[in-house]
N, C-alpha and C. Protein backbone atom coordinates (compact mmCIF):
# COMPACT_ATOMS: atom_id res chain seq x y z
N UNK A 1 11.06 -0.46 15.68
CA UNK A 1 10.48 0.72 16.27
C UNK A 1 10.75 1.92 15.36
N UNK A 2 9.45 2.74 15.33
CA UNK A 2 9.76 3.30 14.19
C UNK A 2 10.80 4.79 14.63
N UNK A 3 11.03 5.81 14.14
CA UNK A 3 12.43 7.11 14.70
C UNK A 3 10.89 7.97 15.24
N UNK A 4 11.45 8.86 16.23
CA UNK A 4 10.97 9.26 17.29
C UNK A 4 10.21 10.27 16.14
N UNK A 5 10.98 11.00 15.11
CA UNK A 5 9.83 12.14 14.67
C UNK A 5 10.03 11.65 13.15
N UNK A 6 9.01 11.91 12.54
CA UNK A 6 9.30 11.51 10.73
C UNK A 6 8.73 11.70 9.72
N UNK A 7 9.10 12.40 8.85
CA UNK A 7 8.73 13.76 7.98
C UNK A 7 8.23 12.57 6.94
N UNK A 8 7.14 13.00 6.22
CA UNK A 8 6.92 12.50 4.98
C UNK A 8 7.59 12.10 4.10
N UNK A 9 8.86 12.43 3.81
CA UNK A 9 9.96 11.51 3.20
C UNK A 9 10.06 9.91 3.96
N UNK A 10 9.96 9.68 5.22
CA UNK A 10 10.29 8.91 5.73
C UNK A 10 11.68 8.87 6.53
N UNK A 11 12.37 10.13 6.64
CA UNK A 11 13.40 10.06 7.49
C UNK A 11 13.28 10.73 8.22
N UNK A 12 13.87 10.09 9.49
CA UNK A 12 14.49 11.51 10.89
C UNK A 12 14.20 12.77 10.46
N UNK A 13 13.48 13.79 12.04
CA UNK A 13 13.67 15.12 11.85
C UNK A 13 12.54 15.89 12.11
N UNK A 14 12.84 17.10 12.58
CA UNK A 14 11.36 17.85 13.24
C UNK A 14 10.93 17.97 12.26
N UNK A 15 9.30 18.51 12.91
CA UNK A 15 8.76 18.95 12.11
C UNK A 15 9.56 20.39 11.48
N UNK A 16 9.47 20.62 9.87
CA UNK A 16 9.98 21.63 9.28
C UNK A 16 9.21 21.99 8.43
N UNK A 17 9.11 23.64 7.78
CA UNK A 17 8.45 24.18 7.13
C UNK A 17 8.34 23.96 5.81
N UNK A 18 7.74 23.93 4.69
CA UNK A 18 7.51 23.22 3.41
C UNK A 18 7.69 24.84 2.56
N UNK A 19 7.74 24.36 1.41
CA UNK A 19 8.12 26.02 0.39
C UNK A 19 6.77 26.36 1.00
N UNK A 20 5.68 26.42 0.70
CA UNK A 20 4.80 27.51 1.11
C UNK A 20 4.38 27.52 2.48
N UNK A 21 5.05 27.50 3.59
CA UNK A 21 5.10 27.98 4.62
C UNK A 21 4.22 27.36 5.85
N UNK A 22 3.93 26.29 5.33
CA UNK A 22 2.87 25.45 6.54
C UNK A 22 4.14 24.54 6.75
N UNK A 23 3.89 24.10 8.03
CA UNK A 23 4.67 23.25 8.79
C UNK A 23 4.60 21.57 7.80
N UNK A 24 5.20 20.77 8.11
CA UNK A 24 4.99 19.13 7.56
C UNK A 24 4.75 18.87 8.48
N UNK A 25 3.66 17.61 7.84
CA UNK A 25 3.83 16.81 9.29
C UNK A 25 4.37 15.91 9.99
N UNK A 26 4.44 15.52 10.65
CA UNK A 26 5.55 14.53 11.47
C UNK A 26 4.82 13.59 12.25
N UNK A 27 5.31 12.29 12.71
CA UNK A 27 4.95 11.44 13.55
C UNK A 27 6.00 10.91 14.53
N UNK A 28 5.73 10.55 15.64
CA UNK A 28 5.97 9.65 16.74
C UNK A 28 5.46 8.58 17.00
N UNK A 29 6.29 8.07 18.09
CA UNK A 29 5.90 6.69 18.95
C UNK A 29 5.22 7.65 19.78
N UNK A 30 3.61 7.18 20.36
CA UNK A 30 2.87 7.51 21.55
C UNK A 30 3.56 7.10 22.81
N UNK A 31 3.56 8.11 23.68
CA UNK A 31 3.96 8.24 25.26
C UNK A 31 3.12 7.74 25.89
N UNK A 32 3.29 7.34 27.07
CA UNK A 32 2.18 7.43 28.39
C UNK A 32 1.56 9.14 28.73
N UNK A 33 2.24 9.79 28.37
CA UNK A 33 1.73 11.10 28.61
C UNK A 33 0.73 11.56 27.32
N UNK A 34 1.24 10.78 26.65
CA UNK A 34 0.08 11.20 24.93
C UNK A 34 -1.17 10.93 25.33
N UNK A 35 -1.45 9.73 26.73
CA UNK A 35 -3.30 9.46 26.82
C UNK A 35 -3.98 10.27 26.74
N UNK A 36 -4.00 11.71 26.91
CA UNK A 36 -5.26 12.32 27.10
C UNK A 36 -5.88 12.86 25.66
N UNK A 37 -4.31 13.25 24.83
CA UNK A 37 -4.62 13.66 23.69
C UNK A 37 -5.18 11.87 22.98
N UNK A 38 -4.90 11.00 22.66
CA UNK A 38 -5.08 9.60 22.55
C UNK A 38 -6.75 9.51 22.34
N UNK A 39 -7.27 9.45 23.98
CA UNK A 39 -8.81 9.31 23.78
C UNK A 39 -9.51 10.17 23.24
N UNK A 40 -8.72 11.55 23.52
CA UNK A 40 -10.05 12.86 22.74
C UNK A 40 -9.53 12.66 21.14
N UNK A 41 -8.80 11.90 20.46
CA UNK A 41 -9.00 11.63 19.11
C UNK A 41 -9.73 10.55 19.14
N UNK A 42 -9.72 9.60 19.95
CA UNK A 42 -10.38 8.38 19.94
C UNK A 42 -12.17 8.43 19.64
N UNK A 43 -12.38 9.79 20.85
CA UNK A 43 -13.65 10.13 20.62
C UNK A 43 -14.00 11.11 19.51
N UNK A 44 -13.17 11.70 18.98
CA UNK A 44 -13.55 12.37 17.44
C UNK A 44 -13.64 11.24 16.48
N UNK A 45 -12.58 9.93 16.37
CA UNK A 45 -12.81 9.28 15.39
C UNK A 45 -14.24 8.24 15.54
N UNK A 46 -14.67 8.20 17.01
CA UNK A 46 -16.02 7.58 16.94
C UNK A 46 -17.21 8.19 16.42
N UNK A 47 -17.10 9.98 17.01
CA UNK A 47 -18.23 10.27 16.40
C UNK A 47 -18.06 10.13 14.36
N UNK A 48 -17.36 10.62 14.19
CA UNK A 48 -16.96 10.09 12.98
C UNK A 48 -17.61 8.94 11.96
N UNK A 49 -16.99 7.69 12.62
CA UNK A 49 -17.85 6.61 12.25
C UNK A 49 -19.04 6.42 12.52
N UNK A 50 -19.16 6.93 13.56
CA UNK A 50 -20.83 6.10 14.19
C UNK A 50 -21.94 6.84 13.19
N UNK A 51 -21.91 7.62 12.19
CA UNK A 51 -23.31 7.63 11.36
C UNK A 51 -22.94 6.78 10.17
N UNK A 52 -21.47 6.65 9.77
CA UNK A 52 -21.50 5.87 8.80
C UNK A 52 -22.25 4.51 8.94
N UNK A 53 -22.29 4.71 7.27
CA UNK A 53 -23.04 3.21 7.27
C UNK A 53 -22.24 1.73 8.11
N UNK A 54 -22.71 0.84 8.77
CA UNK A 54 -21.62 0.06 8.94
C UNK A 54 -21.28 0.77 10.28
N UNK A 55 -20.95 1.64 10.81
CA UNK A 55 -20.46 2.12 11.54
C UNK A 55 -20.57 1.50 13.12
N UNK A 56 -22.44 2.06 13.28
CA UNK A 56 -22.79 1.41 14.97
C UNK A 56 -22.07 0.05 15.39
N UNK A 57 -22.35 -0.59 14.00
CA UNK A 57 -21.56 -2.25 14.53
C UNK A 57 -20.47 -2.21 14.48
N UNK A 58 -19.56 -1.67 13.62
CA UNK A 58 -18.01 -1.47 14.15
C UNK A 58 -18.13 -0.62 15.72
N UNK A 59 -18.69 0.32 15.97
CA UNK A 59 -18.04 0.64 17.24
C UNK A 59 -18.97 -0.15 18.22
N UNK A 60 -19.98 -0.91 18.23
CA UNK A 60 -19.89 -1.84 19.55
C UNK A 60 -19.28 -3.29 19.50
N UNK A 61 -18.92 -3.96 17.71
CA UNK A 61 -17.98 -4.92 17.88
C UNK A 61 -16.56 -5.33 17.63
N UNK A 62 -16.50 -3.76 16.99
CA UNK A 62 -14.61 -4.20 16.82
C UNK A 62 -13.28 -2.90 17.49
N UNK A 63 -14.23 -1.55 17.84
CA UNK A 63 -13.75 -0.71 18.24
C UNK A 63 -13.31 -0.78 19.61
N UNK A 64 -11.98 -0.24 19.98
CA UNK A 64 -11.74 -0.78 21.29
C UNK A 64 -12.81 -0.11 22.64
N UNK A 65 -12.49 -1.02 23.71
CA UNK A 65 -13.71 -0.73 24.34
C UNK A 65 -13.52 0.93 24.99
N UNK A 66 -14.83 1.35 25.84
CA UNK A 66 -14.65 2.50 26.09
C UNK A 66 -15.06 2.45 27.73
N UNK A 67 -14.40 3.33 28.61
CA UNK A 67 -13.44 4.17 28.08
C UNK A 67 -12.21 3.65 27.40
N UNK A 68 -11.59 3.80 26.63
CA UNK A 68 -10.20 3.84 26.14
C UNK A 68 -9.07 3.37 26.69
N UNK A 69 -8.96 4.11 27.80
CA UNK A 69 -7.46 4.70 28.49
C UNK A 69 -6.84 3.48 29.04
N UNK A 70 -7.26 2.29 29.26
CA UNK A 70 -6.26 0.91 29.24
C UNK A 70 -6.05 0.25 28.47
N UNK A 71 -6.72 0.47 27.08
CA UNK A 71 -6.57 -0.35 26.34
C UNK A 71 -5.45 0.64 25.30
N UNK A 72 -5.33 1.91 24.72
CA UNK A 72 -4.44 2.21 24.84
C UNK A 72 -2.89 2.18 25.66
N UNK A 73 -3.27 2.27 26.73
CA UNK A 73 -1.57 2.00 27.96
C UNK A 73 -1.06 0.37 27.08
N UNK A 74 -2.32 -0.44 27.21
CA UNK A 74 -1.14 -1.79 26.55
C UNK A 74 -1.01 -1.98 25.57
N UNK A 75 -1.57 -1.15 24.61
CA UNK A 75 -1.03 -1.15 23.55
C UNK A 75 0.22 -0.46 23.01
N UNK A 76 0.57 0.77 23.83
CA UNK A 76 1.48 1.49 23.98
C UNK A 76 2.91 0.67 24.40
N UNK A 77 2.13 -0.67 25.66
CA UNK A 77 3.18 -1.38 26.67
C UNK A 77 3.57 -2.54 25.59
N UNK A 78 3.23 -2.94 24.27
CA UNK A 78 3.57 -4.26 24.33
C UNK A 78 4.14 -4.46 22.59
N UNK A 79 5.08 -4.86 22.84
CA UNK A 79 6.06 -4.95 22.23
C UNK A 79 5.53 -4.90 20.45
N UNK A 80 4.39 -5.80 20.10
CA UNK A 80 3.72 -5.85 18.72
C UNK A 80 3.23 -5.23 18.12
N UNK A 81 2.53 -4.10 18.94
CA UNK A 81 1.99 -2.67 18.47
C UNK A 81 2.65 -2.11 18.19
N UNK A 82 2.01 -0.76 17.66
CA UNK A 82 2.96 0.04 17.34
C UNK A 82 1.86 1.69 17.25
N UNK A 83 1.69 2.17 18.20
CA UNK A 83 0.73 3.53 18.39
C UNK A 83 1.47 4.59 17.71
N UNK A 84 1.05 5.23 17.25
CA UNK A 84 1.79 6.74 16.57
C UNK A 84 0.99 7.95 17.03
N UNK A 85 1.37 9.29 17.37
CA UNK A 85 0.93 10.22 16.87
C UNK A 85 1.21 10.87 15.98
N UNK A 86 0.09 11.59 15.09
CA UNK A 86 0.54 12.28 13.86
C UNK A 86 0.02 13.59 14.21
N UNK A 87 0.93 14.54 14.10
CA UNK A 87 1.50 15.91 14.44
C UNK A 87 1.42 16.79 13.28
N UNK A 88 1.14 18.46 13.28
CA UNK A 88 1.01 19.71 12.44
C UNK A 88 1.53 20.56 13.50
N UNK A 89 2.84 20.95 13.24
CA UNK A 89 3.54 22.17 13.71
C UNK A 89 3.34 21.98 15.43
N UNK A 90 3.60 20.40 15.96
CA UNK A 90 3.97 19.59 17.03
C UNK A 90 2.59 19.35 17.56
N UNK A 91 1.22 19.51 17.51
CA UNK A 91 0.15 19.89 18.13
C UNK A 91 -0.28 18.50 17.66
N UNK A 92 -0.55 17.33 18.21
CA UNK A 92 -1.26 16.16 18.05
C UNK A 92 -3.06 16.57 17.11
N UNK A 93 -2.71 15.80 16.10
CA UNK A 93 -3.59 15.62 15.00
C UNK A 93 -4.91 14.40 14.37
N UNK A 94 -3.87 13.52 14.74
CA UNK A 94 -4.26 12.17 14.59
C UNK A 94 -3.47 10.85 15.13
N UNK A 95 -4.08 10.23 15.10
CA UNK A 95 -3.34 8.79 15.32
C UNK A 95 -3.59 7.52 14.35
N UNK A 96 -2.50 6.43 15.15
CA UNK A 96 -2.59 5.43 13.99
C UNK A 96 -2.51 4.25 15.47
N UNK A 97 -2.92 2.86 15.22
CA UNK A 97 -2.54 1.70 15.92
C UNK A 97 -2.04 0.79 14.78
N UNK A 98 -0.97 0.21 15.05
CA UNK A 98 -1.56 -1.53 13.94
C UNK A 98 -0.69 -2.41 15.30
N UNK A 99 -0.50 -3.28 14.63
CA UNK A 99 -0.30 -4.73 15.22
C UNK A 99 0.64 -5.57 14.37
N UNK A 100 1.27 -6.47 14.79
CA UNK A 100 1.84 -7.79 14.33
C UNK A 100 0.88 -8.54 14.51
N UNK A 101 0.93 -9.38 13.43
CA UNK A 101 0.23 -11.01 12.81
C UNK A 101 0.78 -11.61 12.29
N UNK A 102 1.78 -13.37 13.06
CA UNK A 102 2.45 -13.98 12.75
C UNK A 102 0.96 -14.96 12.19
N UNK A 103 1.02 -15.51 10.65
CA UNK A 103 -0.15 -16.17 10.27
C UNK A 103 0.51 -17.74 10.77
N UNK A 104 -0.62 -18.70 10.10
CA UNK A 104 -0.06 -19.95 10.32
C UNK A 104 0.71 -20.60 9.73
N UNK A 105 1.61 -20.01 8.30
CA UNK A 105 2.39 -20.50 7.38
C UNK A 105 3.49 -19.84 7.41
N UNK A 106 3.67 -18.78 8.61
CA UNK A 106 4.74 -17.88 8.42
C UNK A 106 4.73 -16.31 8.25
N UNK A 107 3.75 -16.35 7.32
CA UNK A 107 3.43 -15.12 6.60
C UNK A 107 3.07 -14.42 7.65
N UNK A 108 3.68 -12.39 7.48
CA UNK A 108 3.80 -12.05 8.78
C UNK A 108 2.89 -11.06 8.34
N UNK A 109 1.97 -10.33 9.31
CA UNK A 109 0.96 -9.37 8.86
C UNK A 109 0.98 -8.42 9.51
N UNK A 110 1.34 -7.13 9.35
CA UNK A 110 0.81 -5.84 9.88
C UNK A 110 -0.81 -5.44 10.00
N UNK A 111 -1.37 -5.32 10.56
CA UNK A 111 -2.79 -5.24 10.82
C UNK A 111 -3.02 -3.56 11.30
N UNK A 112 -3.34 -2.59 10.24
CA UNK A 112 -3.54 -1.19 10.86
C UNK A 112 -5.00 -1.58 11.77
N UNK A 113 -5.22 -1.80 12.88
CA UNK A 113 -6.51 -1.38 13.72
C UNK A 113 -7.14 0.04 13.38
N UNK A 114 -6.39 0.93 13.46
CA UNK A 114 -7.08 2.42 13.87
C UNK A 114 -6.04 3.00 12.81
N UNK A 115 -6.52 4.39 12.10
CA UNK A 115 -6.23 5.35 11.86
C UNK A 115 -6.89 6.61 11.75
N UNK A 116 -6.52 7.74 12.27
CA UNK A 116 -7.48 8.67 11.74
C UNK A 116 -6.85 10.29 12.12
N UNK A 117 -7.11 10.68 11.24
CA UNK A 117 -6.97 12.66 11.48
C UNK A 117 -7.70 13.19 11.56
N UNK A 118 -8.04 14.40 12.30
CA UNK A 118 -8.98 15.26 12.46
C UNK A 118 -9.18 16.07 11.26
N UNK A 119 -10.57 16.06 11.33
CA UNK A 119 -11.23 16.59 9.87
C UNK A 119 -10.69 18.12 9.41
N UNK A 120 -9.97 18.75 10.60
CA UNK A 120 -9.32 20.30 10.23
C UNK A 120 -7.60 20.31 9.83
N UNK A 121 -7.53 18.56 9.80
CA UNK A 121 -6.02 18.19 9.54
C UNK A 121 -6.32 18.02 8.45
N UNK A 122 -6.61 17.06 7.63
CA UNK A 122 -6.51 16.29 6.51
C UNK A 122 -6.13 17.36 5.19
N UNK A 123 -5.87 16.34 4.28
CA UNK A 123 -5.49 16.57 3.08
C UNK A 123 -4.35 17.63 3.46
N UNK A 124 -3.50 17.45 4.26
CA UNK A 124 -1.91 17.92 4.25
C UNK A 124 -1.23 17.26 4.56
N UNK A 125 -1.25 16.02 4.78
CA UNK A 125 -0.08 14.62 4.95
C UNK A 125 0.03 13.97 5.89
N UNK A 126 -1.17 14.18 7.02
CA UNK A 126 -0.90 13.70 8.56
C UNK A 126 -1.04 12.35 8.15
N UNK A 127 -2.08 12.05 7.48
CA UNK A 127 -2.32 10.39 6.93
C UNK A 127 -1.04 9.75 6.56
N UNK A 128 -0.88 10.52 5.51
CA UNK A 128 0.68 10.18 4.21
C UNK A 128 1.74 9.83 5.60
N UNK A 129 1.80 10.60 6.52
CA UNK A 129 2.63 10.04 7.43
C UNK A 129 2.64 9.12 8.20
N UNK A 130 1.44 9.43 8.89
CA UNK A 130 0.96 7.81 9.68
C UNK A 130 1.39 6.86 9.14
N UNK A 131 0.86 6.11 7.34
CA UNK A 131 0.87 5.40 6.88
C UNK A 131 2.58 5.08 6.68
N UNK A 132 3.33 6.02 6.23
CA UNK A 132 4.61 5.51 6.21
C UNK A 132 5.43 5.67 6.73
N UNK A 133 4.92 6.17 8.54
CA UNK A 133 5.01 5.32 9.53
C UNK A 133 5.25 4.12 9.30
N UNK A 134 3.88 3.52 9.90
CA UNK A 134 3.55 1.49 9.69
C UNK A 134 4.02 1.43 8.59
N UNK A 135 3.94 1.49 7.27
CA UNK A 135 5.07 0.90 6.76
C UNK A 135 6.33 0.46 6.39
N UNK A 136 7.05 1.49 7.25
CA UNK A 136 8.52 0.95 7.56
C UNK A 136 8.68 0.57 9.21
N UNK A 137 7.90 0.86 9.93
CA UNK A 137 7.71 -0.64 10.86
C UNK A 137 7.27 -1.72 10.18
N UNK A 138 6.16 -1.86 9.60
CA UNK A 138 6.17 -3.58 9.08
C UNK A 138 7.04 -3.87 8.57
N UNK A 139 7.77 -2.98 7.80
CA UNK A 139 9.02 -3.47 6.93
C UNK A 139 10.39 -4.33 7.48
N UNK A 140 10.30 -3.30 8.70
CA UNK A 140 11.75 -2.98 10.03
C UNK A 140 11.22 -4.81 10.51
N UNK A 141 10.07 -5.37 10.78
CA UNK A 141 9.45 -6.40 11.54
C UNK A 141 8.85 -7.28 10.46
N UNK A 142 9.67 -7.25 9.34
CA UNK A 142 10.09 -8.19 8.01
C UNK A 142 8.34 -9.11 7.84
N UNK A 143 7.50 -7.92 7.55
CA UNK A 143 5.83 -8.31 7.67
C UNK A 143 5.96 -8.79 6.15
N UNK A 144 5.29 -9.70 5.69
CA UNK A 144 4.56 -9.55 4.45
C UNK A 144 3.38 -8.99 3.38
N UNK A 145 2.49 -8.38 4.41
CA UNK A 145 2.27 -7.66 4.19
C UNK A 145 1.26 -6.48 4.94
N UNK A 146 0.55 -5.62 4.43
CA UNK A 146 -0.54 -4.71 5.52
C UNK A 146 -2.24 -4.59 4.96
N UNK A 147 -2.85 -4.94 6.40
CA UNK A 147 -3.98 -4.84 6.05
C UNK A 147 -4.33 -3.76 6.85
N UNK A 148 -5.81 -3.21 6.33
CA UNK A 148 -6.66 -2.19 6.97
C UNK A 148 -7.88 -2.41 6.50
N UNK A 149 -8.86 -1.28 7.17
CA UNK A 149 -10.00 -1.30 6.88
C UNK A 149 -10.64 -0.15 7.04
N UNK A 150 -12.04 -0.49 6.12
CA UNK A 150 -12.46 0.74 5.88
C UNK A 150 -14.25 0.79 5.54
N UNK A 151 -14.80 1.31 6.11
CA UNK A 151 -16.46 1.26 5.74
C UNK A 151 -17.10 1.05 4.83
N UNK A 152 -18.07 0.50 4.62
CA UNK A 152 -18.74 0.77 3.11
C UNK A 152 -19.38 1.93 2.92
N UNK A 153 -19.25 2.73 1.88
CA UNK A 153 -19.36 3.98 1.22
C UNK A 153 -18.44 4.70 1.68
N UNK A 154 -17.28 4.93 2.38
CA UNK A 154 -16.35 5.23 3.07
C UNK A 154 -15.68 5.08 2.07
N UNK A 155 -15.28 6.04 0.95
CA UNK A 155 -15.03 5.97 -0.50
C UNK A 155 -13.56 6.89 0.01
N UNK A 156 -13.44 7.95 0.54
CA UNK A 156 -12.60 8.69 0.98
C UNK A 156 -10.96 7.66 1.59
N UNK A 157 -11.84 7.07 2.49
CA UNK A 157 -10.86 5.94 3.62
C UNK A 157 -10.17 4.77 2.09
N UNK A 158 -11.10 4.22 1.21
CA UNK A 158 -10.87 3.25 0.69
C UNK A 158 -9.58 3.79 -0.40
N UNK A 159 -10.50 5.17 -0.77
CA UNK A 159 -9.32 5.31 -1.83
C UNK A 159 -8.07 6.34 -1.15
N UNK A 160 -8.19 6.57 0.55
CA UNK A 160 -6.27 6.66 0.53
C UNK A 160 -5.84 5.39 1.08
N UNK A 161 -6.21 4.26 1.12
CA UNK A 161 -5.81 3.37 1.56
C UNK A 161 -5.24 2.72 0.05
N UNK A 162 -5.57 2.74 -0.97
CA UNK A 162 -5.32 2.43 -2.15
C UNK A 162 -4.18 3.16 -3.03
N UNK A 163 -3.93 4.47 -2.42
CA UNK A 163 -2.93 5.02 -2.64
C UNK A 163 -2.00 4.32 -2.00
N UNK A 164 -1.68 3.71 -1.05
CA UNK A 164 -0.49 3.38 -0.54
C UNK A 164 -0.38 1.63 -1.46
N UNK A 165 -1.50 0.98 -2.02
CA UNK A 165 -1.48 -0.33 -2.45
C UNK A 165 -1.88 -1.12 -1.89
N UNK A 166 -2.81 -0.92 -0.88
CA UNK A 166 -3.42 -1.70 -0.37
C UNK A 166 -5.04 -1.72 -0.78
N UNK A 167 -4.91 -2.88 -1.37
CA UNK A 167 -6.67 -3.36 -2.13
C UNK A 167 -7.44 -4.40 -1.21
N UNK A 168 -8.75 -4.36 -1.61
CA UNK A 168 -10.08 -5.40 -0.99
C UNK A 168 -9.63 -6.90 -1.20
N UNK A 169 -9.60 -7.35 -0.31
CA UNK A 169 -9.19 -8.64 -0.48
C UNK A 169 -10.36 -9.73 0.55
N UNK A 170 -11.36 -8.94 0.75
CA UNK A 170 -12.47 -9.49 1.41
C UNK A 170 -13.57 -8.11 1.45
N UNK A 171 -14.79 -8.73 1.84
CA UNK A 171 -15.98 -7.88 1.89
C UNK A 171 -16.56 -9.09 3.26
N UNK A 172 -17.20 -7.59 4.14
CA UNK A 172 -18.23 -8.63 5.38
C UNK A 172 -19.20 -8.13 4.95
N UNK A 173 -20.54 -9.01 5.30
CA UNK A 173 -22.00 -8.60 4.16
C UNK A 173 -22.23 -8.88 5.89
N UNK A 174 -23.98 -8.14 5.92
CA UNK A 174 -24.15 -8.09 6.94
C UNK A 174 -26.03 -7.80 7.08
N UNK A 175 -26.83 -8.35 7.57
CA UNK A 175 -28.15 -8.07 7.88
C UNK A 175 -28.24 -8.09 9.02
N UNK A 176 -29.41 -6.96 9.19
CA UNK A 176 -29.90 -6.43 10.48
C UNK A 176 -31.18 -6.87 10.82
N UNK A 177 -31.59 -7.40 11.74
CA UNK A 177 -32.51 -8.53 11.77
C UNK A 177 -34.01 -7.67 12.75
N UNK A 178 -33.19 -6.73 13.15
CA UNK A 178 -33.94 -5.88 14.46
C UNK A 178 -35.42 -5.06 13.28
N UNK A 179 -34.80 -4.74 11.78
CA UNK A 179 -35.59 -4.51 11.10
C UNK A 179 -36.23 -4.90 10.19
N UNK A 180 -37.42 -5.27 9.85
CA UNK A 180 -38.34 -6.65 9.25
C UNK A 180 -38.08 -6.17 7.70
């Protein structure tokens, strides 16, 4: 379980002010009281995707269902997950989900489901945190390694996901049949 608040270094500790005077950001474990903030990111990160390319079919076949608000609670409730909020000067920003994946040889997998910051967050570390977040939970839950995902042309998503070292190790190809 990852420490209740956690600065971009990766250790314990409020959020605190940086030399030029903006707050860092910080993350948590999600509450039962975090739901409301939870879905209204849930629904910023849909509209989000849904023009991307790729998108419509991720959110009617892999995005959790809607409304939200139970499928968050058990993910919150159950022991393999691991929900975060990611925080700017304590004010919920973004979030993260992943998962445990014990494979069939052993090999243990962190699976990020969800990540995302609001487009008036980014590029100040809410991500950078999320991410190393889950990575010292997968670490803490002796994973081998972490997967995620990310859209096609979704060049932004691919390359901070590549900052942390995580590369393509599959492509889904896909035709739409509805159009001749």
């Amino acid at each position: 379980m990852p420490p209740e608040s956690t600065s971009r270094s990766g250790g314990p500790g409020p959020t605190v002010s940086t030399a030029n005077g903006n707050p860092s950001p910080s993350t948590r474990q999600a509450r039962p009281d975090d739901l409301a903030e939870l879905v209204r990111l849930d629904s910023l990160a849909r509209d989000h995707l849904g023009p991307l390319r790729g998108g419509e079919l991720y959110l009617l076949r892999d995005a959790r269902p809607v409304p939200p608000d139970t499928s968050f609670m058990d993910d919150m409730s159950d022991a393999g997950h691991l929900v975060l909020i990611g925080m700017v000067a304590g004010a919920p920003v973004g979030f993260a989900i992943a998962a445990l994946h014990p494979l069939r040889d052993g090999y243990k997998l962190a699976d990020i489901a969800e990540i995302f910051v609001e487009a008036e967050a980014r590029d100040v570390g809410v991500g950078e945190a999320l991410m190393d977040a889950i990575t010292q939970w997968a670490r803490q839950n002796d994973c081998d390694g972490i997967d995620a995902r990310a859209l096609p042309g979704d060049r932004s998503t691919k390359n901070f996901f590549e900052t942390f070292g995580l590369v393509a190790r599959a492509i889904t190809v896909h035709r739409d049949l509805r159009d001749p």
